[in-house]
C-alpha atoms as a PDB file:
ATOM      1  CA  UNK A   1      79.063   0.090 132.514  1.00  0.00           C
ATOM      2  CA  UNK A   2      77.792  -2.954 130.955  1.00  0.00           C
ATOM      3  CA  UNK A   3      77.353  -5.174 134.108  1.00  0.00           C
ATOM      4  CA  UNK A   4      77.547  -4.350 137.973  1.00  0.00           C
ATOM      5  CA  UNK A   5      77.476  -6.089 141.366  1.00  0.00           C
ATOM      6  CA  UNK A   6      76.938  -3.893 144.097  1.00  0.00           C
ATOM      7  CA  UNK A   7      77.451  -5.944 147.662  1.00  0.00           C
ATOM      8  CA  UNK A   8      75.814  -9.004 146.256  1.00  0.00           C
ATOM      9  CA  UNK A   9      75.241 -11.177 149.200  1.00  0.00           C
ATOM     10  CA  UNK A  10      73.422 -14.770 148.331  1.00  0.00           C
ATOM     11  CA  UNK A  11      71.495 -17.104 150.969  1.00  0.00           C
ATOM     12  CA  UNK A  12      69.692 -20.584 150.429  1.00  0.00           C
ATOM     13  CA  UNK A  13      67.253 -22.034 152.878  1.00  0.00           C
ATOM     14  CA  UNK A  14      68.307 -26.079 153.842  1.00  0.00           C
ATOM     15  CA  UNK A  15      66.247 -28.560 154.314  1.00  0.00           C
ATOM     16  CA  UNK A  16      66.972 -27.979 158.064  1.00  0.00           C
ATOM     17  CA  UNK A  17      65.405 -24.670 157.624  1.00  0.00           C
ATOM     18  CA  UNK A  18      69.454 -23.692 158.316  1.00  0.00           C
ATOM     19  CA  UNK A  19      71.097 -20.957 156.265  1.00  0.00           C
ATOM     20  CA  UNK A  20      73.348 -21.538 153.953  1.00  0.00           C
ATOM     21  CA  UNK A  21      75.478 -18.575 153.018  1.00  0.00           C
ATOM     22  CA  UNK A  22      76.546 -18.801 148.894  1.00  0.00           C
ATOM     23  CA  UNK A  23      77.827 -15.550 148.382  1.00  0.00           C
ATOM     24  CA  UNK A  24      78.897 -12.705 150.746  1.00  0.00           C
ATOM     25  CA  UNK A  25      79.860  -9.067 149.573  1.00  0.00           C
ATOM     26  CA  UNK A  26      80.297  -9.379 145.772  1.00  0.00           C
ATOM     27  CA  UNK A  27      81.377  -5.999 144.011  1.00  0.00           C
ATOM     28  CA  UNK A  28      82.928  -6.467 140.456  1.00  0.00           C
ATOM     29  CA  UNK A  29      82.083  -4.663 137.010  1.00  0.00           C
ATOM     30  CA  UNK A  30      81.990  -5.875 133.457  1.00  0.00           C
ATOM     31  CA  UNK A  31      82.452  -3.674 130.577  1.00  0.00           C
ATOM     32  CA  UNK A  32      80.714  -3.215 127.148  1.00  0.00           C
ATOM     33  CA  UNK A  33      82.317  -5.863 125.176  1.00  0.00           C
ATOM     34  CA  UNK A  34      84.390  -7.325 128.010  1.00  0.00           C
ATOM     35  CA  UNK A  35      85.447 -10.836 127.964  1.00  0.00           C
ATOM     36  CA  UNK A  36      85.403 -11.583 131.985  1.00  0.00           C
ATOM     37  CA  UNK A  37      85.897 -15.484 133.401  1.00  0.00           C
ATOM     38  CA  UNK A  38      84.557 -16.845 136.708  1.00  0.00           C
ATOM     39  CA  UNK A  39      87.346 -18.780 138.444  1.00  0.00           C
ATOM     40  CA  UNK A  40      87.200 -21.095 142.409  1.00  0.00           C
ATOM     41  CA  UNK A  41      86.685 -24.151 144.185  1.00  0.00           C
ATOM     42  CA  UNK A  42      83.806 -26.144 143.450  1.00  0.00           C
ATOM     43  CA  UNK A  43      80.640 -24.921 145.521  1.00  0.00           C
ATOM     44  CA  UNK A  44      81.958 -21.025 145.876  1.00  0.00           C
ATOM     45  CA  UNK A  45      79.099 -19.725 144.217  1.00  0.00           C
ATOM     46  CA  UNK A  46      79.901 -19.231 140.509  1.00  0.00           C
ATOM     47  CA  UNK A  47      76.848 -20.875 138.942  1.00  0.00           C
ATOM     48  CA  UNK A  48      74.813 -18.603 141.851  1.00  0.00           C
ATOM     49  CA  UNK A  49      76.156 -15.063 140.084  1.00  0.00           C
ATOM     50  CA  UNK A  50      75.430 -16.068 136.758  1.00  0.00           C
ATOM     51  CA  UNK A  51      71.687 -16.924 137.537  1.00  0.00           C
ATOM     52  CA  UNK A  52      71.720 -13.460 139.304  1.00  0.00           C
ATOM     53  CA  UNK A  53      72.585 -11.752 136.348  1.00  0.00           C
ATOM     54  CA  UNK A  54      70.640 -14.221 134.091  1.00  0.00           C
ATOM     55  CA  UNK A  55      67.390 -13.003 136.855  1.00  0.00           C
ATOM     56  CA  UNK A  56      67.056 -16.997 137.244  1.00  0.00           C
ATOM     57  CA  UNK A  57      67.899 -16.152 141.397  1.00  0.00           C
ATOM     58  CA  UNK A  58      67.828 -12.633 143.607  1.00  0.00           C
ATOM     59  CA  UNK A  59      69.915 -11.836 145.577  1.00  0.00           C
ATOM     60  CA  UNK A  60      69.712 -11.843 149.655  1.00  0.00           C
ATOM     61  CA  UNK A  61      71.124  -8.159 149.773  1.00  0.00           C
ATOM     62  CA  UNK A  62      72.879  -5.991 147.317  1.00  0.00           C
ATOM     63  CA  UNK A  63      71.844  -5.384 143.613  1.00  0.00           C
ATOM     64  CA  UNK A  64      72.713  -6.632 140.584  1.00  0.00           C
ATOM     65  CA  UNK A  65      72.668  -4.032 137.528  1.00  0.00           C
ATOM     66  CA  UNK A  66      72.805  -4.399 133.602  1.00  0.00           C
ATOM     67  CA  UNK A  67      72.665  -0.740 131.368  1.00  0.00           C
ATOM     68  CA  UNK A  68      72.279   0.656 135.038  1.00  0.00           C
ATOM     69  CA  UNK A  69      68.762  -1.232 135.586  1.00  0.00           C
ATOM     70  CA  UNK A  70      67.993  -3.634 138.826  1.00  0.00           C
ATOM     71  CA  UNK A  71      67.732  -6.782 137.572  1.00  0.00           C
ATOM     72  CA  UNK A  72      64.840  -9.088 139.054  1.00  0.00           C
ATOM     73  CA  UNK A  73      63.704 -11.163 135.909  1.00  0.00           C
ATOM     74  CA  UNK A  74      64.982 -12.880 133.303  1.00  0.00           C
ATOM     75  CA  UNK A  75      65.240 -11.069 130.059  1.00  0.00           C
ATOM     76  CA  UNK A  76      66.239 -11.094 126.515  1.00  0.00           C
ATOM     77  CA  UNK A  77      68.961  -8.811 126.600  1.00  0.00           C
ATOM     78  CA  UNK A  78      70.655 -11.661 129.326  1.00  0.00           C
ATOM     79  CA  UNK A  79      71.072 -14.917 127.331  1.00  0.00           C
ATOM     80  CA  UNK A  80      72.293 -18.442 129.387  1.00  0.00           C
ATOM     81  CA  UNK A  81      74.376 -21.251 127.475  1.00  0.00           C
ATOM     82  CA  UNK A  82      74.433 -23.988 130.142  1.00  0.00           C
ATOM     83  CA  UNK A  83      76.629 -27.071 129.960  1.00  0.00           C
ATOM     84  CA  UNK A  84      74.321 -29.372 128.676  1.00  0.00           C
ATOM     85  CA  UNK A  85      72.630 -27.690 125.554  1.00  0.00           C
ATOM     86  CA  UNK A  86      69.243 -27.900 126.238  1.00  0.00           C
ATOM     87  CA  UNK A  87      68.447 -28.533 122.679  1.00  0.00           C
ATOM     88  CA  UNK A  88      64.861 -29.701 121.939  1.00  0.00           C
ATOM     89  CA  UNK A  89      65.048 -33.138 120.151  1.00  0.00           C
ATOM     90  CA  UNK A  90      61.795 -33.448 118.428  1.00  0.00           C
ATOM     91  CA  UNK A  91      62.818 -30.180 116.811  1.00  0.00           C
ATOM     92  CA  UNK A  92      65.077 -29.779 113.896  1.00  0.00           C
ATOM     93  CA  UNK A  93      68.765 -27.639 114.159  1.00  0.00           C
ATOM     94  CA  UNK A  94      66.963 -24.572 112.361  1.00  0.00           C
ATOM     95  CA  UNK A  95      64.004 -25.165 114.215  1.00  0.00           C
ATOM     96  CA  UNK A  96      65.625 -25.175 117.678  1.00  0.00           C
ATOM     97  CA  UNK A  97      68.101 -22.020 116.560  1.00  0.00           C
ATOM     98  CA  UNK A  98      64.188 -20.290 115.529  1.00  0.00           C
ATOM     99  CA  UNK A  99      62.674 -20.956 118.795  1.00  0.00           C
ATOM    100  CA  UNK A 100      63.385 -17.985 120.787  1.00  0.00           C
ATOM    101  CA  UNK A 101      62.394 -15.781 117.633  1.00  0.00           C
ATOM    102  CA  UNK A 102      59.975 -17.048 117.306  1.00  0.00           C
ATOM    103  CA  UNK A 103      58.235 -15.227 120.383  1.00  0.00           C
ATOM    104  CA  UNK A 104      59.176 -12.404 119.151  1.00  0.00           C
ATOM    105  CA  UNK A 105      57.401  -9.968 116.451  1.00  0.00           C
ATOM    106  CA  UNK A 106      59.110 -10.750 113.879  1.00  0.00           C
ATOM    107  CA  UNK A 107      58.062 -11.609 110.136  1.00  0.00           C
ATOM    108  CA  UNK A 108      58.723 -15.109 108.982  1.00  0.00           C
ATOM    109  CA  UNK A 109      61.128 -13.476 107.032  1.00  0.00           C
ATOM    110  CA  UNK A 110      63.047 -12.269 109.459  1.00  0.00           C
ATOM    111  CA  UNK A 111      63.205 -14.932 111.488  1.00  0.00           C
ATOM    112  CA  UNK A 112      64.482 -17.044 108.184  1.00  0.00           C
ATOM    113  CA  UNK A 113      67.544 -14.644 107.937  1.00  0.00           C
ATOM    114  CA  UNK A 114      68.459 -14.342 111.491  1.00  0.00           C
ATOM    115  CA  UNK A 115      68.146 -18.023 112.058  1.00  0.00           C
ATOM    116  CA  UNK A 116      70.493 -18.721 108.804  1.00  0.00           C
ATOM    117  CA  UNK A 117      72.674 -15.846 109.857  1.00  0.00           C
ATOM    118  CA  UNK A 118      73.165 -17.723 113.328  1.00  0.00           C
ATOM    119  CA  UNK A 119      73.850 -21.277 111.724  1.00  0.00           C
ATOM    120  CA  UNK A 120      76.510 -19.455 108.893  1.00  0.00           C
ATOM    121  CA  UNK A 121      77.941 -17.743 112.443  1.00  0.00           C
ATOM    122  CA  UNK A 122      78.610 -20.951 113.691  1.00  0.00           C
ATOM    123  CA  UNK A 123      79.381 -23.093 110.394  1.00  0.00           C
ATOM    124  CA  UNK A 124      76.436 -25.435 110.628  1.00  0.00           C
ATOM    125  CA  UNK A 125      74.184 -24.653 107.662  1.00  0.00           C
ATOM    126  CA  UNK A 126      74.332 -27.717 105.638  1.00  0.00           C
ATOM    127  CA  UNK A 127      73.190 -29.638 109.010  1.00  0.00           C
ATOM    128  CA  UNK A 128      70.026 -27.031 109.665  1.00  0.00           C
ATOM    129  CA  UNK A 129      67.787 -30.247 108.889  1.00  0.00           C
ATOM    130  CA  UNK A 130      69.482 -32.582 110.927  1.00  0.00           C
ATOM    131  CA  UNK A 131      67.852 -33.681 114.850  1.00  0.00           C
ATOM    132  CA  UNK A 132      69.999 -33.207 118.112  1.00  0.00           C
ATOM    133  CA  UNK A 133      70.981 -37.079 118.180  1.00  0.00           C
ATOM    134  CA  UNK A 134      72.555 -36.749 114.753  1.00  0.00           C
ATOM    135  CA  UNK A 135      75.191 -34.026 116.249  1.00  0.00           C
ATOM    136  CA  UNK A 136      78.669 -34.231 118.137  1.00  0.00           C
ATOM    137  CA  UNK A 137      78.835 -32.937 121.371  1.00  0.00           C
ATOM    138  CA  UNK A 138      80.645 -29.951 119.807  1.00  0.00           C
ATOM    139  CA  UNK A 139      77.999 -29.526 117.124  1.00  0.00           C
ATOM    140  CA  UNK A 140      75.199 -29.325 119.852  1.00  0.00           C
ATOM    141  CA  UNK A 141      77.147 -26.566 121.524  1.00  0.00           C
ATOM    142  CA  UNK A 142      77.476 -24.731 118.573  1.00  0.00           C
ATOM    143  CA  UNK A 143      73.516 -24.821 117.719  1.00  0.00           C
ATOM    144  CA  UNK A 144      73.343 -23.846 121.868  1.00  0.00           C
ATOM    145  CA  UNK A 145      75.366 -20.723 120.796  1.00  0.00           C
ATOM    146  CA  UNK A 146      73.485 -19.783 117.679  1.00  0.00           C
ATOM    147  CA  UNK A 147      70.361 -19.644 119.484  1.00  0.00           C
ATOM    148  CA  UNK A 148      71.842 -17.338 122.049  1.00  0.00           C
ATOM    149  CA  UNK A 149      73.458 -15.229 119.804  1.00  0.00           C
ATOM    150  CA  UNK A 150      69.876 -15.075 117.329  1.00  0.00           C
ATOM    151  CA  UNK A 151      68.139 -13.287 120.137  1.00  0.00           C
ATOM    152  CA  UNK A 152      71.139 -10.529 120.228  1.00  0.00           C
ATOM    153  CA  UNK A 153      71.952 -10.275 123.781  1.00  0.00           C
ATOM    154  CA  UNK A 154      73.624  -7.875 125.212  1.00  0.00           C
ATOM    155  CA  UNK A 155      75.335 -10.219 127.499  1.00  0.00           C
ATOM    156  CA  UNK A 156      76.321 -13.368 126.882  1.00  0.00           C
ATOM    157  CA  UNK A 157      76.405 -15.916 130.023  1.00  0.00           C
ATOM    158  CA  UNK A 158      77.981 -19.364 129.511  1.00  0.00           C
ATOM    159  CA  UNK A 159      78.091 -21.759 132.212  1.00  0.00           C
ATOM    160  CA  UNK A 160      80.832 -24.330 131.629  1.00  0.00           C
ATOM    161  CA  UNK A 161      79.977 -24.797 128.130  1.00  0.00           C
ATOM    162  CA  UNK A 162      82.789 -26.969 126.715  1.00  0.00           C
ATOM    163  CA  UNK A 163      83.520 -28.729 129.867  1.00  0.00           C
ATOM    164  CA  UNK A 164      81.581 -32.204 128.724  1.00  0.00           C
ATOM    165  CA  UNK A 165      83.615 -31.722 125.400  1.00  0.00           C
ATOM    166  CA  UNK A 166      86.841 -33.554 124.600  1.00  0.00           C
ATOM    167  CA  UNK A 167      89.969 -31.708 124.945  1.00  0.00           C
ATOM    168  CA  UNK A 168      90.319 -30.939 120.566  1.00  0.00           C
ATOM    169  CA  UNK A 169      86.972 -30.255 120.299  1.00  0.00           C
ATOM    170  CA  UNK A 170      87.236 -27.900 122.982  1.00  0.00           C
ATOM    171  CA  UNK A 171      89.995 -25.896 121.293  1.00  0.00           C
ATOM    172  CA  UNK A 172      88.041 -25.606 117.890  1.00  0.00           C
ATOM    173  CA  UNK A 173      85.287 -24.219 119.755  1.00  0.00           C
ATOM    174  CA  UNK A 174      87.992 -21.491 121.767  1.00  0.00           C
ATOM    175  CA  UNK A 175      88.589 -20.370 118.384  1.00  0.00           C
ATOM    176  CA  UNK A 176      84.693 -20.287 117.187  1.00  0.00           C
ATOM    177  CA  UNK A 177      84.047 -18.290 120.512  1.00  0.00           C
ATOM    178  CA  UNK A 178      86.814 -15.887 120.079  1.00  0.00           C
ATOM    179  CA  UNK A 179      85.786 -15.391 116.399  1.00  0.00           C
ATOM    180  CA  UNK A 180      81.932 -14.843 117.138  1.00  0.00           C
ATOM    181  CA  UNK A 181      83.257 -12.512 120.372  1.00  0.00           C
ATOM    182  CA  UNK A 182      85.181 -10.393 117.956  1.00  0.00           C
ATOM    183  CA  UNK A 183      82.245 -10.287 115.153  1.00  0.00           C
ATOM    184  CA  UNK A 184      79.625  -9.791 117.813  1.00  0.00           C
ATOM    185  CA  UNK A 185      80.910  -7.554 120.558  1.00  0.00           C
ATOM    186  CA  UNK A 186      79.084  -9.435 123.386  1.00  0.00           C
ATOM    187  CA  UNK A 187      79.679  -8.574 126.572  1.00  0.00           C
ATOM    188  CA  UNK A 188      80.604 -12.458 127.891  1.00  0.00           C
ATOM    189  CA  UNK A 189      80.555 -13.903 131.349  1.00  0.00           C
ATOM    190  CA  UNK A 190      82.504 -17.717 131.170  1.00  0.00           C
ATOM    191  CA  UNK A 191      82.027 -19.695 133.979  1.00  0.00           C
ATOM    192  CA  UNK A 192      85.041 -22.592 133.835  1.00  0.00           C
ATOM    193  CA  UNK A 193      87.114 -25.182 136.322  1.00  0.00           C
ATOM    194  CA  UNK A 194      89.952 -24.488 133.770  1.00  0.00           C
ATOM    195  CA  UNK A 195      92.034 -22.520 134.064  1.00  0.00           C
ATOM    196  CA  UNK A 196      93.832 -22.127 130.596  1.00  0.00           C
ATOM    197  CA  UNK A 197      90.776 -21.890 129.044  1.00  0.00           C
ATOM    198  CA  UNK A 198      89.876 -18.901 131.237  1.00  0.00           C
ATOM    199  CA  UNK A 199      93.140 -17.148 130.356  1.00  0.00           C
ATOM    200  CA  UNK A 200      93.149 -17.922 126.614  1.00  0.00           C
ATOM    201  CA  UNK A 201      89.544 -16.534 126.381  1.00  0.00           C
ATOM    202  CA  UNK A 202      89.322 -13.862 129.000  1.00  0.00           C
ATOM    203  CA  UNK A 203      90.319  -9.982 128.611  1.00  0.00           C
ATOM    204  CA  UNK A 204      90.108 -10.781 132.609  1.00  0.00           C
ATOM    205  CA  UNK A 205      89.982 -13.346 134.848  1.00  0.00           C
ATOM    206  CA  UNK A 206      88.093 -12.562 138.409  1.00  0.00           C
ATOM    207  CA  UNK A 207      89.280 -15.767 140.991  1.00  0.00           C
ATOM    208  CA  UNK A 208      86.947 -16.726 143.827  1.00  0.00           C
ATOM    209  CA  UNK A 209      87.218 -17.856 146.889  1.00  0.00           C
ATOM    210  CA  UNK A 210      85.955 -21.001 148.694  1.00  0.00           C
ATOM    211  CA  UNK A 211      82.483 -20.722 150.319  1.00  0.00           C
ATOM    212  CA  UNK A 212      80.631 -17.980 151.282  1.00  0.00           C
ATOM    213  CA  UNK A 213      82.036 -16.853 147.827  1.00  0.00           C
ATOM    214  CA  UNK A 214      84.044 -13.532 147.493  1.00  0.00           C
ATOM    215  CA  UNK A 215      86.056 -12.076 144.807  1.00  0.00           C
ATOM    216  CA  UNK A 216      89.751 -12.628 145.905  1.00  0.00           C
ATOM    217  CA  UNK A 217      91.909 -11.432 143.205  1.00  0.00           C
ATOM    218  CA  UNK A 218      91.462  -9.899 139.394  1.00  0.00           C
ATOM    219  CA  UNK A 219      94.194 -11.123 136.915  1.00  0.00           C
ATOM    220  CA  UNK A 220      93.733  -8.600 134.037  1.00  0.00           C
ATOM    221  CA  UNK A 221      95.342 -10.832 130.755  1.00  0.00           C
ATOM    222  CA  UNK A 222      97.583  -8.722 129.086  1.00  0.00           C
ATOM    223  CA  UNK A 223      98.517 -11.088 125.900  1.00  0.00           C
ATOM    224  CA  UNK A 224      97.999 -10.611 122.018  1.00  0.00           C
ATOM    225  CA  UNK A 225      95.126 -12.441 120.598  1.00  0.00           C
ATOM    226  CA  UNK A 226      94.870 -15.259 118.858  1.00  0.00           C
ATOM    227  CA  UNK A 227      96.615 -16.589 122.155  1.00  0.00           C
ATOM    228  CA  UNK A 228      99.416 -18.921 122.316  1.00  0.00           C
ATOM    229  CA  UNK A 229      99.389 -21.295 125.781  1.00  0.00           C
ATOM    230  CA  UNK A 230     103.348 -21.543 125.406  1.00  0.00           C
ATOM    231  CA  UNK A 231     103.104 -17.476 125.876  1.00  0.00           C
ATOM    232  CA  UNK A 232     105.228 -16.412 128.917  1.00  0.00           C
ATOM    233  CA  UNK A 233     102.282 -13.824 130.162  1.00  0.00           C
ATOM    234  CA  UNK A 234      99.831 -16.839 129.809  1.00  0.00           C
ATOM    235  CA  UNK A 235     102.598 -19.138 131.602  1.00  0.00           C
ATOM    236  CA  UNK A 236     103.157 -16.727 134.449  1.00  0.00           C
ATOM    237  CA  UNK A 237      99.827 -16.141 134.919  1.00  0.00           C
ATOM    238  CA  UNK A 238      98.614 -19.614 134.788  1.00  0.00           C
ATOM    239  CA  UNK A 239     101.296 -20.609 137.733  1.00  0.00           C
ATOM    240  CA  UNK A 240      99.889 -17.037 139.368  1.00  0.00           C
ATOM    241  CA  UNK A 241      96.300 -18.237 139.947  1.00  0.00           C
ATOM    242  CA  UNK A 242      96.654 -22.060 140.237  1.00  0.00           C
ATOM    243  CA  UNK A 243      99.043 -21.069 143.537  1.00  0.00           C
ATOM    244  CA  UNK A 244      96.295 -18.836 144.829  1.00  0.00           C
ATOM    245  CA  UNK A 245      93.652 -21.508 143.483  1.00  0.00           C
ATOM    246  CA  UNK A 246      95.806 -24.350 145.477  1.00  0.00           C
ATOM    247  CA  UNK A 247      94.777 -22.361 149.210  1.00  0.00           C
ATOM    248  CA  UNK A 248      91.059 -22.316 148.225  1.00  0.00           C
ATOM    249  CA  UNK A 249      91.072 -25.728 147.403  1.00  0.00           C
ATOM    250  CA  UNK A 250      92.749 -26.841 150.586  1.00  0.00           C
ATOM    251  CA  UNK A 251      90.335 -24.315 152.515  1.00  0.00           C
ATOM    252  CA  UNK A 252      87.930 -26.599 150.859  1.00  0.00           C
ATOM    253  CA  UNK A 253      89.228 -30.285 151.352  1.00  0.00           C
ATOM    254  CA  UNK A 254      90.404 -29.383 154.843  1.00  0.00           C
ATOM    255  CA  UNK A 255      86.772 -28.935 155.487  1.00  0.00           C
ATOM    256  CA  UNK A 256      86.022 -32.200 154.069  1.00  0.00           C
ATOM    257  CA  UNK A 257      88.550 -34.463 155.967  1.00  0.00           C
ATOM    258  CA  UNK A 258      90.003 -32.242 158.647  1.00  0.00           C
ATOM    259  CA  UNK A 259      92.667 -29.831 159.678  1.00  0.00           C
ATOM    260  CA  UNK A 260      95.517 -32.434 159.360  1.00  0.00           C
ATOM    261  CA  UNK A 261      95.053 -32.682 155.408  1.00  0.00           C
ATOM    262  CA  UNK A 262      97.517 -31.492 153.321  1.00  0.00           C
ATOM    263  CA  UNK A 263      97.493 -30.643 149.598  1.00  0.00           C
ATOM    264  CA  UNK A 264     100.967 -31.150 149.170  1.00  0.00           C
ATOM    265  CA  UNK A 265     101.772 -33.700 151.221  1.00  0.00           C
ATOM    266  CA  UNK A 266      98.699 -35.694 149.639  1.00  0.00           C
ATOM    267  CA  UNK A 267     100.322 -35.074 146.074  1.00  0.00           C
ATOM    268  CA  UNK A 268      97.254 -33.559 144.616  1.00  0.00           C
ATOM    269  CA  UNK A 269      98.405 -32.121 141.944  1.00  0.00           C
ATOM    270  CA  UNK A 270      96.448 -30.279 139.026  1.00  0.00           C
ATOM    271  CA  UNK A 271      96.243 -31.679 135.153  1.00  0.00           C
ATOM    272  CA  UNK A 272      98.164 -30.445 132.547  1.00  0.00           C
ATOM    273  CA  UNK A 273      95.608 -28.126 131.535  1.00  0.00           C
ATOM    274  CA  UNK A 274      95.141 -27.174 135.056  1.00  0.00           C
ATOM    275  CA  UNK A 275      91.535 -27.711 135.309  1.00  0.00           C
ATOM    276  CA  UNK A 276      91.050 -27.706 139.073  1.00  0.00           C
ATOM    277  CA  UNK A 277      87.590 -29.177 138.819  1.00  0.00           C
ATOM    278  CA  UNK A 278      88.825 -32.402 137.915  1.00  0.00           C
ATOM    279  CA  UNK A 279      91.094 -33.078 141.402  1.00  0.00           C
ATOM    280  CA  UNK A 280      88.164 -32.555 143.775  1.00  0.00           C
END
C-alpha cells in the first residue's frame, strides 16, 4: 500500500487559545499508481490531509504512512503542486524545472537530461529560456508539474492546481495530466471544488464531509479512459455526489445564517460543471 491514514485526527490552536477540530477519524488508503480525488465543503479539511501526507502538518492523533513509514517530515519521495505555482521569477523555465535537482548529487549532466526530459514531458522546450511573466497561466502550471515530476516522486500531491485556470485551458491540461499519469505511474492525490474534474481524472473519488472533516462516501469511477463527460457512468455519478455534496453544503451554510436556511428554497444551485466551490 502506497499511502495510508490510520485514525487521522487534526487540531489547530485559535487565537482564543480555543480548539479547533479540522479533521476527526480519517482512515482511507491509496494504491501504487492510484489516481484518488479529495472532494467537500469548503473548510472540511482537504488542504489539512494533503500537508499531512506532504509532512508540511502532524497530525493530533493517528498516523499517516507512505511505503509503510510514519511520516513526520517533508520528503522527496512526497512532491506538492499548489494552486499558485510558486515559480521563481528571477529564474529562467529550465532554471526553475533544475532547482530541486539541483540539491541533489547529481552530475550537471544529469541534471541537463532530467530537466529537458521534464520540459519534453510537458511540451515546453522551446520556452526553457523564457521568465515566469512571459507564460500563460496554463504554461506556469505546466513548468509547476515538470519540477514535481523531475524529482520522481512517488506521490504526487496537487492542491487545486487548475482551479485559477480558464475553463479550455483547464481541459488541455486534464489531458496533459492523464497523459503524464499514464507515462509516469504516480501515485496522485487531487485536491478539487469540481466535481467533473474529479470524476474525469480520478480512478476514485473519496467525498468529505463538512467540518470536523470525515470521509463520508468512496465513489470508485468505473468508466473507460480517455473519459467522455456525456458518459452515463460519469452522468450518474456526477448527480450521485453533488446530491450527497448538496447536505454538506447546507450543514455548512446553515451554520453560517441559521437553521431556517434552505438550499433549495434559496435556489442555490451548482454550475454547469458543478464546481461547488464557486456557490459558497
Amino acid at each position: 500500500m502506497k499511502v495510508q491514514l490510520k485514525d487521522v485526527h487534526k487540531e489547530f490552536k485559535k487565537d482564543d487559545k480555543q480548539k479547533l477540530q479540522v479533521l476527526n477519524d480519517i482512515n482511507f488508503d491509496i494504491k501504487e499508481g492510484e489516481f484518488v480525488s479529495l472532494l467537500g465543503p469548503s473548510g472540511c479539511g482537504k488542504s489539512t490531509i494533503l500537508k499531512l501526507i506532504a509532512g508540511l502538518e502532524t497530525t493530533t492523533a493517528g498516523e499517516v504512512l507512505v511505503n509503510g513509514k510514519t511520516v513526520n517530515k517533508p520528503g522527496t519521495d512526497r512532491i506538492v503542486v499548489f494552486q499558485e505555482g510558486g515559480l521563481f521569477p528571477w529564474m529562467t523555465v529550465k532554471e526553475n524545472v533544475s532547482y530541486g535537482l539541483n540539491l541533489k548529487k547529481l552530475t550537471k549532466t544529469e541534471i541537463e537530461e532530467k530537466t529537458m526530459d521534464g520540459l519534453r514531458m510537458v511540451h515546453l522546450v522551446n520556452f526553457a529560456d523564457a521568465y515566469p511573466h512571459e507564460l500563460s497561466g496554463g504554461m506556469k502550471q505546466r513548468v509547476a508539474i515538470a519540477r514535481a515530476l523531475v524529482m520522481d516522486p512517488d506521490v504526487l500531491l496537487m492542491d487545486e492546481p487548475f482551479a485559477a485556470l480558464d475553463e479550455q485551458t483547464r481541459l488541455v491540461l486534464h489531458k496533459e495530466l492523464q497523459n503524464i499519469w499514464r507515462k509516469t505511474g504516480n501515485t496522485i492525490l487531487f485536491i478539487t471544488h469540481n466535481i467533473r474534474e474529479a470524476l474525469t481524472l480520478s480512478d476514485r473519488v473519496l467525498l468529505m464531509s463538512t467540518r470536523p472533516g470525515k470521509i463520508k462516501e468512496s465513489f470508485t469511477v468505473q468508466s473507460a479512459r480517455p473519459r467522455d463527460p456525456a458518459d452515463s457512468v460519469i452522468v450518474d455519478l456526477e448527480r450521485r455526489v453533488m446530491a450527497e455534496l448538496e447536505i454538506e453544503m447546507e450543514k455548512v451554510l446553515k451554520e453560517e445564517f441559521g437553521d431556517d436556511y434552505s438550499l433549495k428554497a434559496d435556489n442555490l444551485h451548482s454550475s454547469d460543471h458543478r464546481d461547488m466551490g464557486s456557490n459558497i
